[in-house]
PDB file of N, CA and C in Angstrom:
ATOM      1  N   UNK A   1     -35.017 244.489 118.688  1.00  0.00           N
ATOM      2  CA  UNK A   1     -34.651 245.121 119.938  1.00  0.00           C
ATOM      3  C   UNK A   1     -34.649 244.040 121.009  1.00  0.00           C
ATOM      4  N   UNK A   2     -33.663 243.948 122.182  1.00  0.00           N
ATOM      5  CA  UNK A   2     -33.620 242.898 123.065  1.00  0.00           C
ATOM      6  C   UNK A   2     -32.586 243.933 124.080  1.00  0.00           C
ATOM      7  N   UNK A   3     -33.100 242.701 125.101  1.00  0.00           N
ATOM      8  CA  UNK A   3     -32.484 243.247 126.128  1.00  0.00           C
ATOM      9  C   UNK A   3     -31.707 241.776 127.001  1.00  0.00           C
ATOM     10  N   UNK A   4     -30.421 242.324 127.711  1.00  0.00           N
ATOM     11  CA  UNK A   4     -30.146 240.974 128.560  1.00  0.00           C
ATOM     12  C   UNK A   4     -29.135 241.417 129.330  1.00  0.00           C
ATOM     13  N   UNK A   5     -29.293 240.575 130.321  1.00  0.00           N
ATOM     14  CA  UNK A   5     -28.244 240.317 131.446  1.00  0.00           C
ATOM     15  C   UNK A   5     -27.036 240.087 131.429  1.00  0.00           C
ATOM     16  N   UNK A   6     -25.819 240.651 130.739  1.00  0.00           N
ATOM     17  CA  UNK A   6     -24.718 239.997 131.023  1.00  0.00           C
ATOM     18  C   UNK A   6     -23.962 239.509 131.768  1.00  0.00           C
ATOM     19  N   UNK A   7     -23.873 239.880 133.321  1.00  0.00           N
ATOM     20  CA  UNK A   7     -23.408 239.848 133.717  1.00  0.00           C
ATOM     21  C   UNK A   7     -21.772 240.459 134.297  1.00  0.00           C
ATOM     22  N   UNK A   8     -21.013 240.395 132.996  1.00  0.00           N
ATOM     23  CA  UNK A   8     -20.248 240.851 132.920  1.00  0.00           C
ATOM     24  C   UNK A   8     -19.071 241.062 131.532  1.00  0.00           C
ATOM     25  N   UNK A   9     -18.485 242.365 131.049  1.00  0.00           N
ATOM     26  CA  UNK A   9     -17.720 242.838 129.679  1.00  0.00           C
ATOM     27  C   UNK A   9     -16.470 243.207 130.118  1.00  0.00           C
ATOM     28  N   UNK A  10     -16.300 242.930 131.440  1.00  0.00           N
ATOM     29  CA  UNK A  10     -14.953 243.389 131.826  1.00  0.00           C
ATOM     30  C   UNK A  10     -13.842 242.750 131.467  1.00  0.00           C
ATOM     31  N   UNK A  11     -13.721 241.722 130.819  1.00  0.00           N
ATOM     32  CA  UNK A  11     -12.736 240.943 130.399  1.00  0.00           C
ATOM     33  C   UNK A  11     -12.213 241.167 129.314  1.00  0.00           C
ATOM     34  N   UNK A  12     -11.169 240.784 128.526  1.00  0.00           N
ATOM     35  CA  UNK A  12     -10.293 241.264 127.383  1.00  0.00           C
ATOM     36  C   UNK A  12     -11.405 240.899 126.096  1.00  0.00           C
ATOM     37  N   UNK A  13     -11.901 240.868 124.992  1.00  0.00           N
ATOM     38  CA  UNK A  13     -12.822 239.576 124.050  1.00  0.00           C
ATOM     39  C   UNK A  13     -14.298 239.841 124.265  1.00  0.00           C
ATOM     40  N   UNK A  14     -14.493 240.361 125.802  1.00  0.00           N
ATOM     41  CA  UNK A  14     -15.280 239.829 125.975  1.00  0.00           C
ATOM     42  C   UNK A  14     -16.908 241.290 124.995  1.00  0.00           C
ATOM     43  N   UNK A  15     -16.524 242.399 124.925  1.00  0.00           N
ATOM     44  CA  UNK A  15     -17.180 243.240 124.208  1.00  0.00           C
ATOM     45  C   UNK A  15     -17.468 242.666 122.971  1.00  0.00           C
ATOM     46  N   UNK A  16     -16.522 242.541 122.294  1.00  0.00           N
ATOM     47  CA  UNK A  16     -16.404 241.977 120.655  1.00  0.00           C
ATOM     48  C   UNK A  16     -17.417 240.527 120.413  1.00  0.00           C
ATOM     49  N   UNK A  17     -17.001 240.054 121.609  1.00  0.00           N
ATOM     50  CA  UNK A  17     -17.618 238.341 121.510  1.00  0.00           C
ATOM     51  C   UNK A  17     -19.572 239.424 121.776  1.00  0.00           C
ATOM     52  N   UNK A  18     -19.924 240.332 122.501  1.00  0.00           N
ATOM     53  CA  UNK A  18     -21.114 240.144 122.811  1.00  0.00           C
ATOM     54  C   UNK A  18     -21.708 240.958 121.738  1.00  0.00           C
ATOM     55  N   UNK A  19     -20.839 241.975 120.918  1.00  0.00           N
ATOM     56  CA  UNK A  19     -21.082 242.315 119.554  1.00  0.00           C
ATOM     57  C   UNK A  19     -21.609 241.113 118.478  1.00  0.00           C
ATOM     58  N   UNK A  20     -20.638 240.231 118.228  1.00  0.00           N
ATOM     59  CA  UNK A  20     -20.663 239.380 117.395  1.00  0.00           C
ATOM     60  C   UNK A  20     -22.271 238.496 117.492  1.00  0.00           C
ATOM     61  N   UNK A  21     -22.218 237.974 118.639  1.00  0.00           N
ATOM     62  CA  UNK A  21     -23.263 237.395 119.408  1.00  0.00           C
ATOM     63  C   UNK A  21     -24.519 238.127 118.898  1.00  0.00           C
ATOM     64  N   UNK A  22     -25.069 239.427 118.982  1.00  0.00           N
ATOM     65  CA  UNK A  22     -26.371 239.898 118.717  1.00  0.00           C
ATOM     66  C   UNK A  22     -26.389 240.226 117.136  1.00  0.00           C
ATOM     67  N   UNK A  23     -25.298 240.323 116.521  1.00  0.00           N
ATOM     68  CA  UNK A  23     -25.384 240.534 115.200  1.00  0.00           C
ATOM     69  C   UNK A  23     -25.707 239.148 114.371  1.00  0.00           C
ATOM     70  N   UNK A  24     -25.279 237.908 115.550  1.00  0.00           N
ATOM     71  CA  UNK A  24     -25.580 236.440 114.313  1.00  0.00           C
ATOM     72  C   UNK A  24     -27.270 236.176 114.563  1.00  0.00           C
ATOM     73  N   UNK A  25     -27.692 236.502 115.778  1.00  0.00           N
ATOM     74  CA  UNK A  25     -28.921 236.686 116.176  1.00  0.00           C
ATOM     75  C   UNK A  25     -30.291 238.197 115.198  1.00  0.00           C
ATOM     76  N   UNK A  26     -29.163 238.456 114.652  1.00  0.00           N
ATOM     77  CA  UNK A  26     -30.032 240.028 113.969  1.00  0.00           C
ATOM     78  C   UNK A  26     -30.698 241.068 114.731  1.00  0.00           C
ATOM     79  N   UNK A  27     -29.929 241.399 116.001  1.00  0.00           N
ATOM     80  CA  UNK A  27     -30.291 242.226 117.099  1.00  0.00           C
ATOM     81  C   UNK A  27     -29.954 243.536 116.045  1.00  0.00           C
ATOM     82  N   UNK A  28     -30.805 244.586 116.132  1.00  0.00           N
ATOM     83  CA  UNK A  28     -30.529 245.905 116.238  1.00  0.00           C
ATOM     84  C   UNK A  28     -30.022 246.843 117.439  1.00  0.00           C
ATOM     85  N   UNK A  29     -30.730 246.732 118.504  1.00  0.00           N
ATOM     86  CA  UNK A  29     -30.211 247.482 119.369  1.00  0.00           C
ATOM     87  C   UNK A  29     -30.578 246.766 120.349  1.00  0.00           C
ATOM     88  N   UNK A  30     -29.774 247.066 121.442  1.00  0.00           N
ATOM     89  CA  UNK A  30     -29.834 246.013 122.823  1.00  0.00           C
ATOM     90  C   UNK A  30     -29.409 246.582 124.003  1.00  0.00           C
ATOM     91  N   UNK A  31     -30.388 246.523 125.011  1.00  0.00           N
ATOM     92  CA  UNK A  31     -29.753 247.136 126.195  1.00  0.00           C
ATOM     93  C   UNK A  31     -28.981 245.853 127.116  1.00  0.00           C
ATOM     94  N   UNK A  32     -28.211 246.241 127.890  1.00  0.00           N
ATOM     95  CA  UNK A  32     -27.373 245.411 128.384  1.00  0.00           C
ATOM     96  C   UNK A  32     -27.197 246.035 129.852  1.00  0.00           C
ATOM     97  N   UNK A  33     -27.585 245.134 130.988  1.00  0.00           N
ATOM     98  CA  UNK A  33     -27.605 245.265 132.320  1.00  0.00           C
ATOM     99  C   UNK A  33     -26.260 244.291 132.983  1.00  0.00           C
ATOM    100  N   UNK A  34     -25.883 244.603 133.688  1.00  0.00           N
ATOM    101  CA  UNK A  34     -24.757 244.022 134.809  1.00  0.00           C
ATOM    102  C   UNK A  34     -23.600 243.926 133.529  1.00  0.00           C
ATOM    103  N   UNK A  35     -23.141 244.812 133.187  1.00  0.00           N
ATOM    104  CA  UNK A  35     -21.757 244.738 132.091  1.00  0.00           C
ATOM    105  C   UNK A  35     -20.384 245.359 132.844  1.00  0.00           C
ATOM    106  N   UNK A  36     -20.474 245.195 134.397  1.00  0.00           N
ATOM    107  CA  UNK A  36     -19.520 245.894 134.959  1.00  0.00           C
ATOM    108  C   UNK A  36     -17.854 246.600 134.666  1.00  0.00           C
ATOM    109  N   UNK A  37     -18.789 247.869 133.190  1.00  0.00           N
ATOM    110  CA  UNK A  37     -17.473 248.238 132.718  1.00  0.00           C
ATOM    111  C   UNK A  37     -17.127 249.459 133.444  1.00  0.00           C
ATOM    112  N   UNK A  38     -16.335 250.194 133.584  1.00  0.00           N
ATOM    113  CA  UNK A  38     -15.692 251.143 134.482  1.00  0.00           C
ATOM    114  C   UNK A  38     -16.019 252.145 133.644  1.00  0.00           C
ATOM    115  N   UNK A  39     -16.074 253.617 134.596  1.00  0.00           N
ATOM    116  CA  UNK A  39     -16.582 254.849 133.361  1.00  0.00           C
ATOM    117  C   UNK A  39     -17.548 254.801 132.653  1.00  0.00           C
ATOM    118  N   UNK A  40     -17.406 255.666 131.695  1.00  0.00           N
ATOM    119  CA  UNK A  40     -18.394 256.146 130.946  1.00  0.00           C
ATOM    120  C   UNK A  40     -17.760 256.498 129.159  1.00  0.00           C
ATOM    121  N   UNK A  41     -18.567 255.794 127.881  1.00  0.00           N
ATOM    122  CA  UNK A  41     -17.544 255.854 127.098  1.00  0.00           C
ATOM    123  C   UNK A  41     -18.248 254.865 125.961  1.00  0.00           C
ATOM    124  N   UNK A  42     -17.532 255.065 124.906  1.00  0.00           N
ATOM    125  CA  UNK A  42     -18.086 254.236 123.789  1.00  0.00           C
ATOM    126  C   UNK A  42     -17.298 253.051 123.277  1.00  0.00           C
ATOM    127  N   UNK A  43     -17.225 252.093 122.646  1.00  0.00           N
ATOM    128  CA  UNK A  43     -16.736 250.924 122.030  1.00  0.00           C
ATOM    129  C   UNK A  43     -17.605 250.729 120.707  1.00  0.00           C
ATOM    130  N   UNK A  44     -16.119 250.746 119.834  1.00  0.00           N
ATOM    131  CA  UNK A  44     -16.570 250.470 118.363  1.00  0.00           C
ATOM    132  C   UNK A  44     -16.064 248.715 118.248  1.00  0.00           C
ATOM    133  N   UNK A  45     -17.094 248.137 117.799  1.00  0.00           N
ATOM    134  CA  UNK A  45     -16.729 246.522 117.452  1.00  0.00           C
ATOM    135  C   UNK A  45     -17.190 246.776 115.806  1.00  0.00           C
ATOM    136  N   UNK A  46     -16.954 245.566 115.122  1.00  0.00           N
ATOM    137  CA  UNK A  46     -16.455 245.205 113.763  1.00  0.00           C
ATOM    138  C   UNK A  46     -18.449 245.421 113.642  1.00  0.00           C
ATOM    139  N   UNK A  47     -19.426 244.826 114.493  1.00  0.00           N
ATOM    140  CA  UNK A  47     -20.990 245.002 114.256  1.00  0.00           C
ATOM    141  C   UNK A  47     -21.579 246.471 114.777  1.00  0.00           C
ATOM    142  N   UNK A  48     -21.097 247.191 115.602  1.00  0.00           N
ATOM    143  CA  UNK A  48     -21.678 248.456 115.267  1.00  0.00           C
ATOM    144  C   UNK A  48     -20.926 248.939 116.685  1.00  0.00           C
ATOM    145  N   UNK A  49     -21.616 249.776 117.207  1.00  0.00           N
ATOM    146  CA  UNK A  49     -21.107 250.512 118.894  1.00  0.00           C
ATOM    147  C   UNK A  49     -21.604 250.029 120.080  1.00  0.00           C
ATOM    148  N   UNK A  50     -20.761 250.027 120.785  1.00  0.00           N
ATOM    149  CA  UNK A  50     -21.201 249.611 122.181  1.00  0.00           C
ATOM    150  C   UNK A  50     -21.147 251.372 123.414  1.00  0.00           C
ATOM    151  N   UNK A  51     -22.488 251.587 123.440  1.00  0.00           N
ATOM    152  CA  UNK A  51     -22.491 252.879 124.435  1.00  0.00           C
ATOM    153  C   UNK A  51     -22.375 252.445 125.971  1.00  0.00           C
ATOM    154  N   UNK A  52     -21.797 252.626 126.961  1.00  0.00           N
ATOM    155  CA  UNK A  52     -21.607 252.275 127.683  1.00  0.00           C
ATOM    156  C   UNK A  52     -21.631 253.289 129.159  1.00  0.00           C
ATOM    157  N   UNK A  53     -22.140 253.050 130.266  1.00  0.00           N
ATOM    158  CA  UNK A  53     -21.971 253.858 131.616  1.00  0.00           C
ATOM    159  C   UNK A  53     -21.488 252.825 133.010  1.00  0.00           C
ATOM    160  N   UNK A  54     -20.829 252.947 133.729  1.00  0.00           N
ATOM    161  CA  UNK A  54     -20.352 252.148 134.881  1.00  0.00           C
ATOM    162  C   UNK A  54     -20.103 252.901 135.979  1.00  0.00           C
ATOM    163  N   UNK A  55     -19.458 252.396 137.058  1.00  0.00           N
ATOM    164  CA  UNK A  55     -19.251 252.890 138.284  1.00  0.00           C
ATOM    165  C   UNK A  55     -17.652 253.507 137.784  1.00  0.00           C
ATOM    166  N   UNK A  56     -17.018 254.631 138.296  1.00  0.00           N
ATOM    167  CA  UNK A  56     -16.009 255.058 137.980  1.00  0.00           C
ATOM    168  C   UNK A  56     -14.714 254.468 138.457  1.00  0.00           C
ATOM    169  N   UNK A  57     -14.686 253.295 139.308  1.00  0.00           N
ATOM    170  CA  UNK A  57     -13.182 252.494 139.418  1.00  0.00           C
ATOM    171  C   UNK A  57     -13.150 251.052 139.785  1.00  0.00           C
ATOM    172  N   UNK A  58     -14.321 250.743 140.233  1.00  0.00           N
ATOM    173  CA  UNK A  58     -15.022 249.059 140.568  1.00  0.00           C
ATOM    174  C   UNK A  58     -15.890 248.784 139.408  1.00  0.00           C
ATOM    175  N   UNK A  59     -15.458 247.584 139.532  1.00  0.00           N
ATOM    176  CA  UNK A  59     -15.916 246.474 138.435  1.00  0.00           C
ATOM    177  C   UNK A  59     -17.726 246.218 138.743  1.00  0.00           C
ATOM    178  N   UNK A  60     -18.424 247.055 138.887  1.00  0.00           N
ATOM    179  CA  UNK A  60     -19.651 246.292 139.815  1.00  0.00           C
ATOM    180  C   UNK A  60     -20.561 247.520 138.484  1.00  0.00           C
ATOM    181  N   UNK A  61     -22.268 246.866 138.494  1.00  0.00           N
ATOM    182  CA  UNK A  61     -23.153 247.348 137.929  1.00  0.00           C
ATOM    183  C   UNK A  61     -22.883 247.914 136.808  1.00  0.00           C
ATOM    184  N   UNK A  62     -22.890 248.669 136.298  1.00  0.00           N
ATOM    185  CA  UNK A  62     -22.835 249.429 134.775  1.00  0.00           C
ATOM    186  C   UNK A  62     -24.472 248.835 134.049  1.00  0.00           C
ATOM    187  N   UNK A  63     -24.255 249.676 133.090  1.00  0.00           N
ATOM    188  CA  UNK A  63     -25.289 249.277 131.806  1.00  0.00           C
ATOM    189  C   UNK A  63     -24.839 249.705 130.562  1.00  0.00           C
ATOM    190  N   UNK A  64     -25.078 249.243 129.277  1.00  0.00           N
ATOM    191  CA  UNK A  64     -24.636 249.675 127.932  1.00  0.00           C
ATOM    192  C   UNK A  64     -25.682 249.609 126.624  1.00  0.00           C
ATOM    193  N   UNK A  65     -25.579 250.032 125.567  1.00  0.00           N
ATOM    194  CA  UNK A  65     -26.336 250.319 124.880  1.00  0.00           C
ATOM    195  C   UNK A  65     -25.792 249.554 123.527  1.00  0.00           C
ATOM    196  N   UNK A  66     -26.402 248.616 122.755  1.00  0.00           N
ATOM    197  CA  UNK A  66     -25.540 248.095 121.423  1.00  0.00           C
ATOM    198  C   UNK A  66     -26.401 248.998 120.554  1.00  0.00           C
ATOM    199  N   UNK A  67     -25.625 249.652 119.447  1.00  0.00           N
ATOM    200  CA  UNK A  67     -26.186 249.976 118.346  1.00  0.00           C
ATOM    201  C   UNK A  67     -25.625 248.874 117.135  1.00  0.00           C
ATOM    202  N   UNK A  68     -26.330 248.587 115.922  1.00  0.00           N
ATOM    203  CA  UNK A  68     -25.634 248.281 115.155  1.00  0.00           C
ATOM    204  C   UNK A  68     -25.174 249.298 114.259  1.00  0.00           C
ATOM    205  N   UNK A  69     -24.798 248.998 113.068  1.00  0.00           N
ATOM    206  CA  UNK A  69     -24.111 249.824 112.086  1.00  0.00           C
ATOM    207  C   UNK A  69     -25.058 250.524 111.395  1.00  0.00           C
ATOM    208  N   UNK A  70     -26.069 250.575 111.334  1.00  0.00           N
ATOM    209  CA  UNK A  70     -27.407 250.598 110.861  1.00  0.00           C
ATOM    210  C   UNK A  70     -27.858 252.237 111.808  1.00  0.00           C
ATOM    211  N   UNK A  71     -27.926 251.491 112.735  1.00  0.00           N
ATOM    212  CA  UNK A  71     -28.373 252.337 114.332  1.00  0.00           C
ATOM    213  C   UNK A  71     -27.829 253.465 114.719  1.00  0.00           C
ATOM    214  N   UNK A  72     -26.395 252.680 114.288  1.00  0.00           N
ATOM    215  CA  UNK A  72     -24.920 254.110 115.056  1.00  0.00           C
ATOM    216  C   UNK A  72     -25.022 255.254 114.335  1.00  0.00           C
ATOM    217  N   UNK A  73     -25.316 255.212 112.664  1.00  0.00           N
ATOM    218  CA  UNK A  73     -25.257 256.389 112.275  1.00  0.00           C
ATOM    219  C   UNK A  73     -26.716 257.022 112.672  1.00  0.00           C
ATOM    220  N   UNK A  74     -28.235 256.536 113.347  1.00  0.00           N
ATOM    221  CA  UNK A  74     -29.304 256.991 113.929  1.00  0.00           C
ATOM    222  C   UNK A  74     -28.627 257.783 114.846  1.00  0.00           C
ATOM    223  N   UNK A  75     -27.956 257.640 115.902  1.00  0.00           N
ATOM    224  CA  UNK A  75     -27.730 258.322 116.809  1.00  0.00           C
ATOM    225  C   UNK A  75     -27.653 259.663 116.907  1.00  0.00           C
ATOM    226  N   UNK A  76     -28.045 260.511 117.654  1.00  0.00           N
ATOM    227  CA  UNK A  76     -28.112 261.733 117.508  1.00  0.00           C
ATOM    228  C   UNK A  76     -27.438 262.373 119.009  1.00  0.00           C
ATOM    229  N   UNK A  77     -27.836 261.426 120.375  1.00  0.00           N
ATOM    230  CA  UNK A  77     -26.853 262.338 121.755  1.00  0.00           C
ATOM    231  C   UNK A  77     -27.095 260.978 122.759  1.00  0.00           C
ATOM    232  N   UNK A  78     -26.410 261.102 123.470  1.00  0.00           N
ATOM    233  CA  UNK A  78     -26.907 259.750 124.305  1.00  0.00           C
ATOM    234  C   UNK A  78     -26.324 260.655 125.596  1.00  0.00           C
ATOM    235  N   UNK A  79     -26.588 260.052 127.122  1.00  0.00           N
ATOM    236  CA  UNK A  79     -26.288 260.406 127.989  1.00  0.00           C
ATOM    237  C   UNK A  79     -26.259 259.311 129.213  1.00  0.00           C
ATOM    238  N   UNK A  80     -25.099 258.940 129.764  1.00  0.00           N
ATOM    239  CA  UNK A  80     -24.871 258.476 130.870  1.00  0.00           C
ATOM    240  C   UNK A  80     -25.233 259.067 132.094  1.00  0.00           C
ATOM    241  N   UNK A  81     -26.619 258.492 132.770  1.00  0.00           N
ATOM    242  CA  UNK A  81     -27.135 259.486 133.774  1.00  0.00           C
ATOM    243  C   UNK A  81     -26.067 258.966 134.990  1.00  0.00           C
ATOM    244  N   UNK A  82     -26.040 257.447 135.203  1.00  0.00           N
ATOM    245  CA  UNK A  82     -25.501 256.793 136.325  1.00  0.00           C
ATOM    246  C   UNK A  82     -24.767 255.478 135.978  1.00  0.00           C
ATOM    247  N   UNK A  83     -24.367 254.949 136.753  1.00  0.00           N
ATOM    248  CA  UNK A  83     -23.842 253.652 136.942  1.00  0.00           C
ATOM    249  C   UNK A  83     -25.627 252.387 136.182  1.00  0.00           C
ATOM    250  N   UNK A  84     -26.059 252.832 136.612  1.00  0.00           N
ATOM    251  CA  UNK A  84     -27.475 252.061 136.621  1.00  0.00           C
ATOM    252  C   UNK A  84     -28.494 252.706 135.284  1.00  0.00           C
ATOM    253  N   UNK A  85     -28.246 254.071 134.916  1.00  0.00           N
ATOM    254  CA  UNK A  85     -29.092 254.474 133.464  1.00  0.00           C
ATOM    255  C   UNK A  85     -28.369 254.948 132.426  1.00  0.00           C
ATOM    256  N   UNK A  86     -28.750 254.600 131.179  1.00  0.00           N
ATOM    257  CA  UNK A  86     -28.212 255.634 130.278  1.00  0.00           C
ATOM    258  C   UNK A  86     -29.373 255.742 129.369  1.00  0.00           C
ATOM    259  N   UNK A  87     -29.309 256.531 129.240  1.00  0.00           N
ATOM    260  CA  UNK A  87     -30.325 257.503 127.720  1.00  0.00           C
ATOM    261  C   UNK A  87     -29.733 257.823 126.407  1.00  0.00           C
ATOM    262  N   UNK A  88     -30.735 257.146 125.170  1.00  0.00           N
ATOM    263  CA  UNK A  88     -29.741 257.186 123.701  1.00  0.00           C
ATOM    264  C   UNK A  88     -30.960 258.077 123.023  1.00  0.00           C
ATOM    265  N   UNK A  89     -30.536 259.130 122.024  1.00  0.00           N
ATOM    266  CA  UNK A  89     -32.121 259.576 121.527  1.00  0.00           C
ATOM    267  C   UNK A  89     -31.061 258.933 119.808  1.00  0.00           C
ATOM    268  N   UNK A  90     -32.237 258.822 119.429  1.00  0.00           N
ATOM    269  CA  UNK A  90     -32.159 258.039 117.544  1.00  0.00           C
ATOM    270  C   UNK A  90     -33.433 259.015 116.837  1.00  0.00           C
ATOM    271  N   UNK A  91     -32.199 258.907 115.682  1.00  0.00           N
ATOM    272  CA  UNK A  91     -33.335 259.759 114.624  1.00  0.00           C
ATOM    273  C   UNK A  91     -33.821 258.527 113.769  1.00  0.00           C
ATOM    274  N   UNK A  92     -34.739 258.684 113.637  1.00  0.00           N
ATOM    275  CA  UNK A  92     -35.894 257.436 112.598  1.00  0.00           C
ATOM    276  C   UNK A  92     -36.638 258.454 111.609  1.00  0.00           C
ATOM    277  N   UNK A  93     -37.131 257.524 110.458  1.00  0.00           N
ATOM    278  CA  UNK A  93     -38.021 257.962 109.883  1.00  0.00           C
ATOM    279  C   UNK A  93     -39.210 258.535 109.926  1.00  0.00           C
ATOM    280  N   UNK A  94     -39.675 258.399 111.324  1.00  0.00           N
ATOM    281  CA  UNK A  94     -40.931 259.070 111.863  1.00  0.00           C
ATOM    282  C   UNK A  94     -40.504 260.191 112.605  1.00  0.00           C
ATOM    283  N   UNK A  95     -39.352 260.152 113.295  1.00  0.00           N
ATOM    284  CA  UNK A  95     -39.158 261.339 113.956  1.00  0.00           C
ATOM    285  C   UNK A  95     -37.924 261.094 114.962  1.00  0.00           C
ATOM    286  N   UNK A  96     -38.197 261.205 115.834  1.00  0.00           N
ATOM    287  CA  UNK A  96     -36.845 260.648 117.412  1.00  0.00           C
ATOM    288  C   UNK A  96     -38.051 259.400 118.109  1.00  0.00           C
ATOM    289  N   UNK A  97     -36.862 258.994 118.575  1.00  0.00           N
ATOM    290  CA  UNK A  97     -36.847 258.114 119.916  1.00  0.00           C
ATOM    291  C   UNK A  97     -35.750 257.927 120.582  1.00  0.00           C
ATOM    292  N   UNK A  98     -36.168 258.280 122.142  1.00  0.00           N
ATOM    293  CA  UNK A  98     -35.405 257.649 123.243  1.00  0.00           C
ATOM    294  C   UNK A  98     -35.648 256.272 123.843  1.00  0.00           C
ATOM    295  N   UNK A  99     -33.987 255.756 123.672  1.00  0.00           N
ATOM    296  CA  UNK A  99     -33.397 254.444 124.569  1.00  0.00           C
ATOM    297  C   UNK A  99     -33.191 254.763 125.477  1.00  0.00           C
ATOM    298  N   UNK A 100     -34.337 253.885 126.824  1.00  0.00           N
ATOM    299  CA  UNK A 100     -33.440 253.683 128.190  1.00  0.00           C
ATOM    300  C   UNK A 100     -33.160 252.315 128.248  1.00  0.00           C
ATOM    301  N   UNK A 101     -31.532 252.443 129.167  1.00  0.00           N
ATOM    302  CA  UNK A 101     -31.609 250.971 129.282  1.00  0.00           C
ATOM    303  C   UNK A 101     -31.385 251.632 131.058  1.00  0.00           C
ATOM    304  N   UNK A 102     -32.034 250.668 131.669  1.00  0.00           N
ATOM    305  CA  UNK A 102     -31.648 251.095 133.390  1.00  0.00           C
ATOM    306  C   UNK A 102     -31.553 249.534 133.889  1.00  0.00           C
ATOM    307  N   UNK A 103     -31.129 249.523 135.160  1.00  0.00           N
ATOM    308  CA  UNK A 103     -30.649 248.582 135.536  1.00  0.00           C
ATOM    309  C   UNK A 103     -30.638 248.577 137.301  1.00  0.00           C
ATOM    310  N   UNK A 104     -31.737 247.252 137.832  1.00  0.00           N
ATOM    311  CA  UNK A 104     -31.846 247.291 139.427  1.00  0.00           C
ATOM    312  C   UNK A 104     -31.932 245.980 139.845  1.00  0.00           C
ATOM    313  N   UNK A 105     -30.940 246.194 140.927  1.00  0.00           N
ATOM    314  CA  UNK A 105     -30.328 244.678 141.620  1.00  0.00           C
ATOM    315  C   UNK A 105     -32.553 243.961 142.111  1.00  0.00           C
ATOM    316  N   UNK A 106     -32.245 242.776 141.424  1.00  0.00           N
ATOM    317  CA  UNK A 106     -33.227 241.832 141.944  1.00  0.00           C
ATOM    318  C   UNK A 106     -33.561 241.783 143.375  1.00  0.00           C
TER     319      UNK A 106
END
C-alpha cells in the first residue's frame, strides 16, 4: 500500500505510465493526491484500475485510487465524496475494509 503526490494525470500516457510505474514497484493499492483529472470515473490500465474523483471542468485537485488486478476484483462500492475524497470498501479475507484517499493543499 503507498501513497503519493502526483501532481498531475491529465495528460495523454500519462495514467498508463503511473499504472505501469506502481506495478514494477509491486504496489497493490495506492492513493494518489493532486491527479488533476476532471469528473468522476474509472480507468482500466493493462495493471489493474484507476478509481478516480476531480473537480467537474478544471484541471485543479482531484484524487484517485489504484487497484491492481488482484484488488479490482476485491472491490465491492467505492464513492467519490469530492474533488479532495474518495472512499473504496474491499472485500478481504477477514472481512471489509475501507480506502480513503483525501487530499489538502499544504
Amino acid at each position: 500500500m503507498a501513497t503519493w503526490n502526483v501532481l498531475s494525470l491529465a495528460k495523454t500516457g500519462y495514467v498508463e505510465a503511473i499504472c505501469q510505474e506502481l506495478s514494477k514497484y509491486r504496489v497493490n493499492v495506492a492513493g494518489l493526491t493532486e491527479t488533476h483529472l476532471t469528473g468522476t470515473g474509472q480507468a482500466r490500465c493493462s495493471e489493474g484500475t484507476l478509481l478516480y474523483s476531480g473537480e467537474d471542468s478544471i484541471h485543479r485537485r482531484g484524487v484517485a485510487l489504484f487497484l491492481d488486478k488482484k484488488f479490482s476484483h476485491s472491490l465491492m462500492s467505492w464513492q467519490a465524496v469530492s474533488s479532495r475524497i474518495l472512499a473504496a470498501r474491499l472485500l478481504h479475507k477477514h472481512g471489509h475494509i475501507t480506502v480513503l484517499v483525501e487530499y489538502a493543499p499544504t
